[in-house]
C-alpha atoms as a PDB file:
ATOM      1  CA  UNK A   1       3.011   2.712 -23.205  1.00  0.00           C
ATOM      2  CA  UNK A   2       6.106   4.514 -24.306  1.00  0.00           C
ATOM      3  CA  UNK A   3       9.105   5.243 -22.304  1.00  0.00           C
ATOM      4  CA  UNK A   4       7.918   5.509 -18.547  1.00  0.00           C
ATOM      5  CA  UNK A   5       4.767   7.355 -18.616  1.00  0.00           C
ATOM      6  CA  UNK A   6       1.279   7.198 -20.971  1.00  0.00           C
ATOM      7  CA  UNK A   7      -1.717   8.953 -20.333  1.00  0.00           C
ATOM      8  CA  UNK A   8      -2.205   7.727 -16.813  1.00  0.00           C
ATOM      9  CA  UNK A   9       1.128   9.260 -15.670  1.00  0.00           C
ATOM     10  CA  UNK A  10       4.202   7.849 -15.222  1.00  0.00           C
ATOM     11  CA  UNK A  11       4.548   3.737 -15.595  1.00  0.00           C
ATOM     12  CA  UNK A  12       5.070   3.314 -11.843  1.00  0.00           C
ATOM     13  CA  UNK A  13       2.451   4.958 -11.331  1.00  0.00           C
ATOM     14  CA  UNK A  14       0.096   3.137 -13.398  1.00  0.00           C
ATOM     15  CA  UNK A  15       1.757  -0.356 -12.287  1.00  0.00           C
ATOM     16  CA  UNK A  16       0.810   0.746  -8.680  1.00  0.00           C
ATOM     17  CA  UNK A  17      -2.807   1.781  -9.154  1.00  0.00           C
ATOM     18  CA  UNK A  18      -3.501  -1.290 -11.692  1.00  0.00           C
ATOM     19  CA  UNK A  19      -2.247  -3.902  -9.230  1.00  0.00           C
ATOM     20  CA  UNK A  20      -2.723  -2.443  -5.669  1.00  0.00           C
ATOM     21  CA  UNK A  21      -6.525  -4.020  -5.176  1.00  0.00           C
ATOM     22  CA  UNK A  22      -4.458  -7.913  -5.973  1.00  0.00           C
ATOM     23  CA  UNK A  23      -2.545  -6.840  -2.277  1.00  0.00           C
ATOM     24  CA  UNK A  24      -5.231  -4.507  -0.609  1.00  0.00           C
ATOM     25  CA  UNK A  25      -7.439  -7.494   0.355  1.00  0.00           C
ATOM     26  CA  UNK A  26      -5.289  -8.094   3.059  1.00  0.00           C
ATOM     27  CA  UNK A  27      -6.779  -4.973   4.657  1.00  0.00           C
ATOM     28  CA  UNK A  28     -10.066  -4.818   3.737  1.00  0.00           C
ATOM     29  CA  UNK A  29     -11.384  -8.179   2.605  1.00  0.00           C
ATOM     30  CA  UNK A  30     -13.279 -10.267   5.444  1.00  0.00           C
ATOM     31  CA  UNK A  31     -11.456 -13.113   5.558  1.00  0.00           C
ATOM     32  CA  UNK A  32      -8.116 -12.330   7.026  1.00  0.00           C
ATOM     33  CA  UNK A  33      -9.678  -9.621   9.869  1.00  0.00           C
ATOM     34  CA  UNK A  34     -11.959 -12.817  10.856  1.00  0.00           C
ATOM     35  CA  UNK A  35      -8.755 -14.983  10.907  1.00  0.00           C
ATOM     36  CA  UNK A  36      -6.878 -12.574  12.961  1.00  0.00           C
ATOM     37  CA  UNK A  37     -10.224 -12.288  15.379  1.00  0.00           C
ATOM     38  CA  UNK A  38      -9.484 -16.072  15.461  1.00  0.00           C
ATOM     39  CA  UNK A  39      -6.163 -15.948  17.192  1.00  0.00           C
ATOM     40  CA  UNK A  40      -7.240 -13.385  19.426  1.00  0.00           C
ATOM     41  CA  UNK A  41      -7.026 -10.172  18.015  1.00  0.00           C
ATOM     42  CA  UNK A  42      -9.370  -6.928  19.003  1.00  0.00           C
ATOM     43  CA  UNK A  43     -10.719  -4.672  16.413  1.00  0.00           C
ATOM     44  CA  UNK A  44      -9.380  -3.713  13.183  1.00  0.00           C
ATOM     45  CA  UNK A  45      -6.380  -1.731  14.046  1.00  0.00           C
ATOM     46  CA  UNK A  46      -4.461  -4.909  15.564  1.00  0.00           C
ATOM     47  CA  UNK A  47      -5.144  -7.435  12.840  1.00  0.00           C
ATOM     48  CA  UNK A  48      -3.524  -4.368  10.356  1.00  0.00           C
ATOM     49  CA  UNK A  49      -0.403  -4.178  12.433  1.00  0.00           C
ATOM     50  CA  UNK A  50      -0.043  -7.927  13.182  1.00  0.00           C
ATOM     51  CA  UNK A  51      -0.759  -8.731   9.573  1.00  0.00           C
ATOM     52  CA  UNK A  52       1.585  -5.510   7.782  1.00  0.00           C
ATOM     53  CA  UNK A  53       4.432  -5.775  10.324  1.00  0.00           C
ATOM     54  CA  UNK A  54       4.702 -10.394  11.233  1.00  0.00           C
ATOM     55  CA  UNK A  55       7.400 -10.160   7.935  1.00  0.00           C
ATOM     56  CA  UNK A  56       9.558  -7.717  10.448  1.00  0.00           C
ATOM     57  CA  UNK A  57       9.615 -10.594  13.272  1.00  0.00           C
ATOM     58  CA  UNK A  58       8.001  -8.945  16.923  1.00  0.00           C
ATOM     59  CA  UNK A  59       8.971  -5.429  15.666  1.00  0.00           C
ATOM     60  CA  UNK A  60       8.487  -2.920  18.531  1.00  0.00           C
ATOM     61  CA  UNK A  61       5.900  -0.151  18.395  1.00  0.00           C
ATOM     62  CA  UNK A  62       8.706   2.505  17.759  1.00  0.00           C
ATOM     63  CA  UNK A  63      10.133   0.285  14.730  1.00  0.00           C
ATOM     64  CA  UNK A  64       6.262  -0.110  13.021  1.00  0.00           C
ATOM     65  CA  UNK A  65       5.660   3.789  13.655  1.00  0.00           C
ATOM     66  CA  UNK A  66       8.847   4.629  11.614  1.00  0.00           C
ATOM     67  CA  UNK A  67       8.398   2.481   8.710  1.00  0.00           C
ATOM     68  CA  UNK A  68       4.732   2.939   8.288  1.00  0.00           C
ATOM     69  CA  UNK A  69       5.567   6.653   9.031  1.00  0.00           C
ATOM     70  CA  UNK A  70       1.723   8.036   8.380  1.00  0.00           C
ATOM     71  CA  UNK A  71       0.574   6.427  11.527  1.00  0.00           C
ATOM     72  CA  UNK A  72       0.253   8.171  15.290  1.00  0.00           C
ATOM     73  CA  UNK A  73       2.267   6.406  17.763  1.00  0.00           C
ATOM     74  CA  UNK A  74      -0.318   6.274  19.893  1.00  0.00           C
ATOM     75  CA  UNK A  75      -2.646   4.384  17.621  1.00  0.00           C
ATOM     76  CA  UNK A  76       0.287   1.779  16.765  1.00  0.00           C
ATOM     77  CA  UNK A  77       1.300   1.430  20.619  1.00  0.00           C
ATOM     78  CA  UNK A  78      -2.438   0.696  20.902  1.00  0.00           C
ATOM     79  CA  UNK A  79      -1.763  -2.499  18.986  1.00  0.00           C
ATOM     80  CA  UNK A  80       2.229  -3.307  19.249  1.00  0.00           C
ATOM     81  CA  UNK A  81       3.812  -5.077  20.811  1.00  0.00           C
ATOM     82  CA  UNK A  82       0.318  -6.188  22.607  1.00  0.00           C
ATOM     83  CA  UNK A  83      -0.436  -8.581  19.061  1.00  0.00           C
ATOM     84  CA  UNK A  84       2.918 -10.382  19.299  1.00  0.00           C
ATOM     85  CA  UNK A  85       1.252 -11.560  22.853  1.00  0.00           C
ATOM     86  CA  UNK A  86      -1.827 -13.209  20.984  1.00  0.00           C
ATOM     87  CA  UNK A  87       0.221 -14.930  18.612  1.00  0.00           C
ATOM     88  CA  UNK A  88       3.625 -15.571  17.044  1.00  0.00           C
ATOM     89  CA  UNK A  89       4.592 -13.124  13.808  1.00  0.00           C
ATOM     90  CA  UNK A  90       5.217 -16.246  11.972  1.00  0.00           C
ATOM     91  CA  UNK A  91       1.504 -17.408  13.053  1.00  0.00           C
ATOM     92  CA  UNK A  92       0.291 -14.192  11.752  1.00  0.00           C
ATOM     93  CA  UNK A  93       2.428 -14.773   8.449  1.00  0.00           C
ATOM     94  CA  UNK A  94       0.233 -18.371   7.659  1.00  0.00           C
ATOM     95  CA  UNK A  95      -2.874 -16.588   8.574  1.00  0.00           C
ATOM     96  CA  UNK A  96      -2.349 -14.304   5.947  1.00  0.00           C
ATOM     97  CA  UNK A  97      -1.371 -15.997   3.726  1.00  0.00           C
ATOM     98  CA  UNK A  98      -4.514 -18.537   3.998  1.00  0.00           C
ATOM     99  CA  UNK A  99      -7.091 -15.867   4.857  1.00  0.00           C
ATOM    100  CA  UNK A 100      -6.017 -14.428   1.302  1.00  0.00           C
ATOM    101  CA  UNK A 101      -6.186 -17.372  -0.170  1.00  0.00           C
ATOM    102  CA  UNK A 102      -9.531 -17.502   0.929  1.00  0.00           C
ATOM    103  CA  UNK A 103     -10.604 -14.397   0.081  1.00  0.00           C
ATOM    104  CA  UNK A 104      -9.136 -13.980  -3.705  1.00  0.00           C
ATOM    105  CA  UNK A 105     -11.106 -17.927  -3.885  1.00  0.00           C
ATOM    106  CA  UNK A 106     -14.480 -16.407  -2.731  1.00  0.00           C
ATOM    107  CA  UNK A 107     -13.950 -13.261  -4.597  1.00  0.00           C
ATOM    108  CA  UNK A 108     -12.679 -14.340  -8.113  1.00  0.00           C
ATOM    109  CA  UNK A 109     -13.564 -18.454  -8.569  1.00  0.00           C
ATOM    110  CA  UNK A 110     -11.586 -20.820  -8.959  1.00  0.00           C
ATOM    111  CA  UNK A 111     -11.278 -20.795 -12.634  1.00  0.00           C
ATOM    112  CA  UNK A 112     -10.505 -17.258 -12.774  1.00  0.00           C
ATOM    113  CA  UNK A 113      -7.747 -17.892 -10.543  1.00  0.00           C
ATOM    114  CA  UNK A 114      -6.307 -21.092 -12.210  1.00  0.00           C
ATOM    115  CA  UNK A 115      -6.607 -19.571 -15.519  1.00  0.00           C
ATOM    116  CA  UNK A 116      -3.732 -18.831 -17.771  1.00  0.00           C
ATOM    117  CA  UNK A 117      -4.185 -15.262 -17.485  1.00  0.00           C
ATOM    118  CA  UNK A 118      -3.078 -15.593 -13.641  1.00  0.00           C
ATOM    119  CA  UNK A 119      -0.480 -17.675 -14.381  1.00  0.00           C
ATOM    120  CA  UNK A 120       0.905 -15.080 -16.492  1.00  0.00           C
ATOM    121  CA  UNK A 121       0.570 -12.493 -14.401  1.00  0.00           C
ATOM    122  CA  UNK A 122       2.094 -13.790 -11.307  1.00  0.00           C
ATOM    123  CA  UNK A 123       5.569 -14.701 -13.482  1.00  0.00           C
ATOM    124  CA  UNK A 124       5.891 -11.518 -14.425  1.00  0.00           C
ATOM    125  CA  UNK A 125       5.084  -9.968 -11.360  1.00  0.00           C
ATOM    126  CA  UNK A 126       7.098 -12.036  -9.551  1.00  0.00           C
ATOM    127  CA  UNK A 127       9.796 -10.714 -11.801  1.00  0.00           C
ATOM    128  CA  UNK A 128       9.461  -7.327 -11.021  1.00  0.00           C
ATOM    129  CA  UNK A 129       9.457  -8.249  -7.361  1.00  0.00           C
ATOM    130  CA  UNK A 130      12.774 -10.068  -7.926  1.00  0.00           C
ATOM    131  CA  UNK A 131      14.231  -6.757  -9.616  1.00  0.00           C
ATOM    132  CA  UNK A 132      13.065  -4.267  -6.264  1.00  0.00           C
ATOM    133  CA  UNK A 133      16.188  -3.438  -4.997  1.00  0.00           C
ATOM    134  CA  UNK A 134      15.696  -3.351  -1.319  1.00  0.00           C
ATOM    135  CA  UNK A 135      18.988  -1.128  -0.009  1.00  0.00           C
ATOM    136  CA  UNK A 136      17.274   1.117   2.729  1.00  0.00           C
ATOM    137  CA  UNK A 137      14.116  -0.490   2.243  1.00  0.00           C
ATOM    138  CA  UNK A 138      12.877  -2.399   5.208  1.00  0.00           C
ATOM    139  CA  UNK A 139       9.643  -3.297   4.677  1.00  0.00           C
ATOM    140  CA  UNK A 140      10.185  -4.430   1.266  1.00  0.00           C
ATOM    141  CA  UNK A 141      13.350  -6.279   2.194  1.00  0.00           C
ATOM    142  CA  UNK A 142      11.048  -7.695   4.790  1.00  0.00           C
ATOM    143  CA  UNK A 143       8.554  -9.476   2.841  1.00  0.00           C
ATOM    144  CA  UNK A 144      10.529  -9.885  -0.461  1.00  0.00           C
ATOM    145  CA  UNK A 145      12.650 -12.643   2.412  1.00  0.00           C
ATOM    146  CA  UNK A 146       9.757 -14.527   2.902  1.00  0.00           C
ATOM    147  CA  UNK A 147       9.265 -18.255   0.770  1.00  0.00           C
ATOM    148  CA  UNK A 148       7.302 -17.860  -2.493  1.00  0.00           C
ATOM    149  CA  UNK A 149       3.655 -19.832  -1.946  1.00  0.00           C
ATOM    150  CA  UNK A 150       2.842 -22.085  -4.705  1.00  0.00           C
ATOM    151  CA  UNK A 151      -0.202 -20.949  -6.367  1.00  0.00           C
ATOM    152  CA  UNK A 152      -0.116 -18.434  -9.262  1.00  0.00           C
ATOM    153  CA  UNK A 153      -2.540 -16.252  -7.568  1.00  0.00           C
ATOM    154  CA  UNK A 154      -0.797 -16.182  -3.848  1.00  0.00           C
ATOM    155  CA  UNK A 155       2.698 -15.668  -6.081  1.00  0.00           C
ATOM    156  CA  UNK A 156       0.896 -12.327  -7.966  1.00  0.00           C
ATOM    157  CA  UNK A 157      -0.446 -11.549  -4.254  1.00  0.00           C
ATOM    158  CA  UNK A 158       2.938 -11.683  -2.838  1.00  0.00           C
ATOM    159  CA  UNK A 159       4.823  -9.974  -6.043  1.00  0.00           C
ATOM    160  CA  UNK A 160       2.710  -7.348  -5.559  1.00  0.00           C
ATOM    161  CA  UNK A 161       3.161  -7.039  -1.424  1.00  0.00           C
ATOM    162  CA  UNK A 162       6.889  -6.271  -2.537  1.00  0.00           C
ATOM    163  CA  UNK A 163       6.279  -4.063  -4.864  1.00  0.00           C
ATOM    164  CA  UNK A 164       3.836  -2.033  -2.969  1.00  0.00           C
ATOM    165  CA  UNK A 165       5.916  -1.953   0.202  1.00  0.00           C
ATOM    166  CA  UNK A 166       8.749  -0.898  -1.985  1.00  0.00           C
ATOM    167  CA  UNK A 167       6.793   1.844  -3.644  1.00  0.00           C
ATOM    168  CA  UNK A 168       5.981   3.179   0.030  1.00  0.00           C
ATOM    169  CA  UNK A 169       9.413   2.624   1.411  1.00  0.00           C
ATOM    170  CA  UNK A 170      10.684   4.870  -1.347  1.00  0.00           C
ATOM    171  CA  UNK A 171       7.392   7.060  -0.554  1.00  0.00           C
ATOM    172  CA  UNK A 172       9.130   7.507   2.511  1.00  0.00           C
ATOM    173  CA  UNK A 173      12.384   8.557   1.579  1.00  0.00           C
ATOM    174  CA  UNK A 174      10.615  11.779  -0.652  1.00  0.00           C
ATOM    175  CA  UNK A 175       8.528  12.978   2.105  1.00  0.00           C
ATOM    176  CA  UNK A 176      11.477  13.025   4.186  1.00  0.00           C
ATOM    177  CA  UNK A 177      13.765  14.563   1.083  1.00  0.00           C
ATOM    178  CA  UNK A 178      10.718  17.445   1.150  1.00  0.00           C
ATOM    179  CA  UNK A 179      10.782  17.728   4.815  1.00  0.00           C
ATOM    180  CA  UNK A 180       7.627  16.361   5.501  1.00  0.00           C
ATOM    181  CA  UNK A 181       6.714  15.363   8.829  1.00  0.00           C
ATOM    182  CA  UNK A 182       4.197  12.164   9.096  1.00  0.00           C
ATOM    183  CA  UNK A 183       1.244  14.519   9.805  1.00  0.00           C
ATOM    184  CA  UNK A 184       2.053  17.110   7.902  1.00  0.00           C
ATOM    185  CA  UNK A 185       2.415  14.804   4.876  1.00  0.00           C
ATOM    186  CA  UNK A 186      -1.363  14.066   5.378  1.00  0.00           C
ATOM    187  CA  UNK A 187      -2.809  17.400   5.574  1.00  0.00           C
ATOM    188  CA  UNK A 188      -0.775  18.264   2.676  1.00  0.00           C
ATOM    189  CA  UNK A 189      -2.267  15.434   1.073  1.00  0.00           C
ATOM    190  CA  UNK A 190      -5.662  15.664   1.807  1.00  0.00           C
ATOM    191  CA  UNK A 191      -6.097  19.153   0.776  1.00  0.00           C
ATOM    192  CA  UNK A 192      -4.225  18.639  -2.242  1.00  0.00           C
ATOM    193  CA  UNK A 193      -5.910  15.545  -3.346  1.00  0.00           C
ATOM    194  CA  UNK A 194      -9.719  16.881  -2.003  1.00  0.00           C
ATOM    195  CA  UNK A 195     -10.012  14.221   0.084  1.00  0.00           C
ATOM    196  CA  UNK A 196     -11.992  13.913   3.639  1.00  0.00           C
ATOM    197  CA  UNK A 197      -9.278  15.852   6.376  1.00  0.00           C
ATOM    198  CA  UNK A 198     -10.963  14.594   9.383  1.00  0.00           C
ATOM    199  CA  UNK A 199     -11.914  10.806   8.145  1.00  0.00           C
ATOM    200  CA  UNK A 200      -7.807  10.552   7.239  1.00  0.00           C
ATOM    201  CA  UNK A 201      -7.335  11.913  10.786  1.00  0.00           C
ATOM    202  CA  UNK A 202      -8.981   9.425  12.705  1.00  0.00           C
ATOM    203  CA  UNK A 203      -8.423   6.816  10.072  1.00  0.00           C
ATOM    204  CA  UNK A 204      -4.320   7.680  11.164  1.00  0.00           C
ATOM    205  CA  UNK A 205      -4.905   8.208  14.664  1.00  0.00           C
ATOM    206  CA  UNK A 206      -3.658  12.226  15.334  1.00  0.00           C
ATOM    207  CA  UNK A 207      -5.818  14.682  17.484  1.00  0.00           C
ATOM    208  CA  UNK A 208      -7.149  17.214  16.423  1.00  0.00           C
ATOM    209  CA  UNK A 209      -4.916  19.696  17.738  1.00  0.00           C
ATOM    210  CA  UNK A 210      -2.073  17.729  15.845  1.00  0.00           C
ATOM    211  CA  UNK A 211      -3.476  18.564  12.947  1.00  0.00           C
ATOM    212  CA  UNK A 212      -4.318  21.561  13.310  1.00  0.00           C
ATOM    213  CA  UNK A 213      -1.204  21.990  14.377  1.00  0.00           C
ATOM    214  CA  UNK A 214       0.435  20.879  11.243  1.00  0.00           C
ATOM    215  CA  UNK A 215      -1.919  23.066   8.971  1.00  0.00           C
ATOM    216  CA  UNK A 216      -0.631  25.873  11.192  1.00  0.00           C
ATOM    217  CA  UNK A 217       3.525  24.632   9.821  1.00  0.00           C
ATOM    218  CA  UNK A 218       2.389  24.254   6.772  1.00  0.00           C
ATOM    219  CA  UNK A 219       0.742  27.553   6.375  1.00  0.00           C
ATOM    220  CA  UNK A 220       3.898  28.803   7.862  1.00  0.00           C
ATOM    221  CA  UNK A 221       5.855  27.610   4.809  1.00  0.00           C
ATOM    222  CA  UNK A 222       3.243  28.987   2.160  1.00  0.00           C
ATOM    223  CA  UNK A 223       2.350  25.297   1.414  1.00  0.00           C
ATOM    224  CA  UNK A 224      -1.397  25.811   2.572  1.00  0.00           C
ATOM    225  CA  UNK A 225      -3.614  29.180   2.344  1.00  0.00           C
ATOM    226  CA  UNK A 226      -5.341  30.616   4.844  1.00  0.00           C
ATOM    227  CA  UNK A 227      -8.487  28.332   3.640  1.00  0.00           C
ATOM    228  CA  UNK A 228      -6.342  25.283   3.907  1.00  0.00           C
ATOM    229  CA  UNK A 229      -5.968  24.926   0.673  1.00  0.00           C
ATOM    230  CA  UNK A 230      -3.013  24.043  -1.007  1.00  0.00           C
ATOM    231  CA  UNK A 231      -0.859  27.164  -2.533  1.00  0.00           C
ATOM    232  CA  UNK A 232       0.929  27.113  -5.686  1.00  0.00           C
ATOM    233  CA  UNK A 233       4.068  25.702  -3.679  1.00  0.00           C
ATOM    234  CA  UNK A 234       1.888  23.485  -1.868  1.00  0.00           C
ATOM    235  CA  UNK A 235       0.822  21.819  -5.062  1.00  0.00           C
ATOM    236  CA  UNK A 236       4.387  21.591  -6.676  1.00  0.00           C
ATOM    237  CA  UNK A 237       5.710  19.796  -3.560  1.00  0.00           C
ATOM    238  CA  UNK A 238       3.145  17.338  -3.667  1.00  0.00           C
ATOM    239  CA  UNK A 239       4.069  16.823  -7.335  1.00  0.00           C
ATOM    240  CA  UNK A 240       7.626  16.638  -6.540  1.00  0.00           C
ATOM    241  CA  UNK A 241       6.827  14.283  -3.845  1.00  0.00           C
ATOM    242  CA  UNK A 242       5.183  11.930  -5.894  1.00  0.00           C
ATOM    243  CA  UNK A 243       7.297  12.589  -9.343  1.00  0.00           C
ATOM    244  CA  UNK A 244      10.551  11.260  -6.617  1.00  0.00           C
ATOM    245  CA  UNK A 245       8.015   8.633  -5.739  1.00  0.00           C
ATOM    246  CA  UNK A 246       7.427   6.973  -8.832  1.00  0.00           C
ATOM    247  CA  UNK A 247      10.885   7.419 -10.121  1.00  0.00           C
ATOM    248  CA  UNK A 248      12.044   5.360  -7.066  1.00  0.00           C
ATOM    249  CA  UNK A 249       9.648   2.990  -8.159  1.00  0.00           C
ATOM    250  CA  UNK A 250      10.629   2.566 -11.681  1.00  0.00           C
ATOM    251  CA  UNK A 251      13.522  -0.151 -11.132  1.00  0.00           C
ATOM    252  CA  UNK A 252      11.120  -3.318 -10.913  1.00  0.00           C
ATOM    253  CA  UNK A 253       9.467  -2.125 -14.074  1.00  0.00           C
ATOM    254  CA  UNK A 254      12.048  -0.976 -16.076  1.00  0.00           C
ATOM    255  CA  UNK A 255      13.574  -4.844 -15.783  1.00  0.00           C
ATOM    256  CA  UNK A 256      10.414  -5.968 -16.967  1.00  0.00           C
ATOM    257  CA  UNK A 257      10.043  -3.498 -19.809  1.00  0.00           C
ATOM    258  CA  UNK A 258       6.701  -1.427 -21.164  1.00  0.00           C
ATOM    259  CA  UNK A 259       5.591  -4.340 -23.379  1.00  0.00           C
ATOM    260  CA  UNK A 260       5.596  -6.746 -20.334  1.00  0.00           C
ATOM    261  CA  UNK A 261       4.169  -4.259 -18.147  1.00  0.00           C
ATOM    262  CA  UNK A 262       1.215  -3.332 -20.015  1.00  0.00           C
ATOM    263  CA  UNK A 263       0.655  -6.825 -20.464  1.00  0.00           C
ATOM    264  CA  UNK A 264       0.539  -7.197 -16.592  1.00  0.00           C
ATOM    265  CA  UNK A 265      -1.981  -4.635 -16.674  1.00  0.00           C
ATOM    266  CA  UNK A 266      -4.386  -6.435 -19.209  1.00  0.00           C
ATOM    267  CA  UNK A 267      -4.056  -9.643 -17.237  1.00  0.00           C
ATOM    268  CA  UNK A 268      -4.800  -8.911 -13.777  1.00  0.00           C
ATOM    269  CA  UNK A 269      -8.007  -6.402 -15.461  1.00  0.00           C
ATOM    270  CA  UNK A 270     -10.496  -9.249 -14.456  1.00  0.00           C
ATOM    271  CA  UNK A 271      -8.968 -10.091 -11.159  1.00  0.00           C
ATOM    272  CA  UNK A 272      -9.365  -6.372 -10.266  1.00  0.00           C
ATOM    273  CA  UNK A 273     -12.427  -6.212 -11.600  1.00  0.00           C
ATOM    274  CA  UNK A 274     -13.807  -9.039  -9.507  1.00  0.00           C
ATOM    275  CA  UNK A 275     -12.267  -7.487  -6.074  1.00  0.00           C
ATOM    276  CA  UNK A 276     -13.626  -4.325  -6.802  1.00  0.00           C
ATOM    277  CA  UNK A 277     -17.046  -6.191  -6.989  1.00  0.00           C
ATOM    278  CA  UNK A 278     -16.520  -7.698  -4.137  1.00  0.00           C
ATOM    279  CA  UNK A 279     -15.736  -6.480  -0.813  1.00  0.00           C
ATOM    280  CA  UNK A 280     -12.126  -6.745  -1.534  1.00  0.00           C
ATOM    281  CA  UNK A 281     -11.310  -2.991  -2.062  1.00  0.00           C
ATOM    282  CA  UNK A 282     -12.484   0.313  -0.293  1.00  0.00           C
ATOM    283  CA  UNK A 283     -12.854   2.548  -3.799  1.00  0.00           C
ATOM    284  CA  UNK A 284     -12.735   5.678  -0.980  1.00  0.00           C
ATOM    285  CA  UNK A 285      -9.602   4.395   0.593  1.00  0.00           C
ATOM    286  CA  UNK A 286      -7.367   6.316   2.876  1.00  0.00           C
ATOM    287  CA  UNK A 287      -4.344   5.971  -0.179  1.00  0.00           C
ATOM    288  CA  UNK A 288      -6.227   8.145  -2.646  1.00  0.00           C
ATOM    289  CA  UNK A 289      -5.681   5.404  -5.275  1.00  0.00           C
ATOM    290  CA  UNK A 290      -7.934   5.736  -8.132  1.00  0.00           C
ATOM    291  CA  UNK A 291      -8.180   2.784  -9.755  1.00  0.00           C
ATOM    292  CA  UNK A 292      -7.102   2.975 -13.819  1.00  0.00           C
ATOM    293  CA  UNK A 293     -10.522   2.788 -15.879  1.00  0.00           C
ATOM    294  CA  UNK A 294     -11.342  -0.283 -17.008  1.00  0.00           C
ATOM    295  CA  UNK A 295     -11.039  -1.439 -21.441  1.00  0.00           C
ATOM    296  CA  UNK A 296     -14.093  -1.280 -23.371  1.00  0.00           C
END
């Protein structure tokens, strides 16, 4: 890599989509849903907020629907603050952090996970975490305050929950710069990025006539065609959206420098490669994240 973008785009960019499977099994591994179940927990939605919002303390519904902006109210209020009455958000913090344990063990071995190439990893991950300024980042702020865990894999899990939190935080902070409403955002993304409208509808929680409704503002402001397609404004904003994005996202990986960063990305390769095989990561995921292509 050169500067702060190769051939995969720009370096935060490519940082984000080469380590975000190392964090997503939080979400969509086995093991920490059936933990959450455990404790008391009803379907998937609640084990998602408990698990994404414990590092906030017993954060109100109104508090979780702001930071994780994309989501209905309805479907958080669903969940919060009903979860903090099944278990404590510290309780939900250890369960986490064991049911991930448990699943990067099941999915990767033991020896892949002791390995040298994990150890390496996770110290320079966990330097990039250390770098992520966190000024008007909450959820990053959130979890980069919580006590390093002592394996090399649960430190490279953990580096990379800060960094991905403070990738969306910033995420946040564009959409709002464009004047992009939660659902808006969405549609806008969705038909930009050809991706399944009415899967990341339900998959967010907004009605139908939401939207629809938001197609309608959009349409309004010559971001979407008549079709629902994105225009030619429609596509530059989302480009400007995530152009801001990544450059908000470039601190952490501008301490650490290309050379270090590209050798991130060759170390955690096999990792990846074994959560992908696994049922660690949804390749059709509700992020759009395309995953870099593996090395020959």
């Amino acid at each position: 890599m050169t500067g702060k973008a190769d051939q995969h785009g720009h370096r935060a960019r490519r940082m984000w989509r080469a380590l975000e499977p190392v964090h997503a099994v939080t979400y969509f591994a086995a093991e920490p849903k059936a933990a959450c179940d455990a404790l008391g927990t009803r379907g998937y939605w609640m084990s998602y907020f408990a698990q994404r919002a414990a590092p906030l303390g017993a954060a109100p519904p109104e508090l979780v629907t702001a930071l994780f902006y994309n989501f209905a109210p309805g479907l958080v209020a669903r969940a919060v603050p009903d979860v903090w009455g099944v278990a404590s958000p510290q309780t939900f913090l250890d369960v986490r952090l064991t049911a991930v344990d448990a699943a990067l063990r099941r999915l990767a071995g033991t020896d892949l996970l002791a390995g040298p190439g994990v150890v390496e990893a996770a110290e320079i991950a966990r330097v990039a975490a250390l770098a992520a300024p966190t000024a008007g980042r909450a959820l990053a702020a959130a979890n980069a305050a919580l006590p390093w865990p002592d394996a090399p894999h649960l430190v490279l899990w953990q580096a990379q929950t800060v960094l991905r939190e403070h990738r969306g935080d910033g995420h946040v902070a564009a959409l709002l710069t464009a004047g992009l409403d939660p659902v808006e955002a969405l549609v806008l993304f969705a038909a930009a990025e050809d991706l399944d409208g009415p899967w990341l509808r339900q998959r967010r929680g907004w009605s139908e006539q939401e939207w629809d409704d938001a197609s309608a503002r959009l349409a309004g402001r010559d971001l979407l065609d008549a079709a629902g397609r994105p225009t030619v404004a429609g596509r530059a904003m989302r480009e400007e959206v995530e152009t801001h994005t990544d450059a908000l996202a470039d601190v952490p990986w501008a301490a650490v420098g290309d050379e270090r960063a590209e050798r991130l990305v060759h170390l955690v390769e096999p990792l990846v490669a074994a959560i992908v095989a696994g049922d660690g990561f949804l390749t059709a995921n509700p992020m759009g994240l395309k995953l870099l292509p593996t090395r020959a």
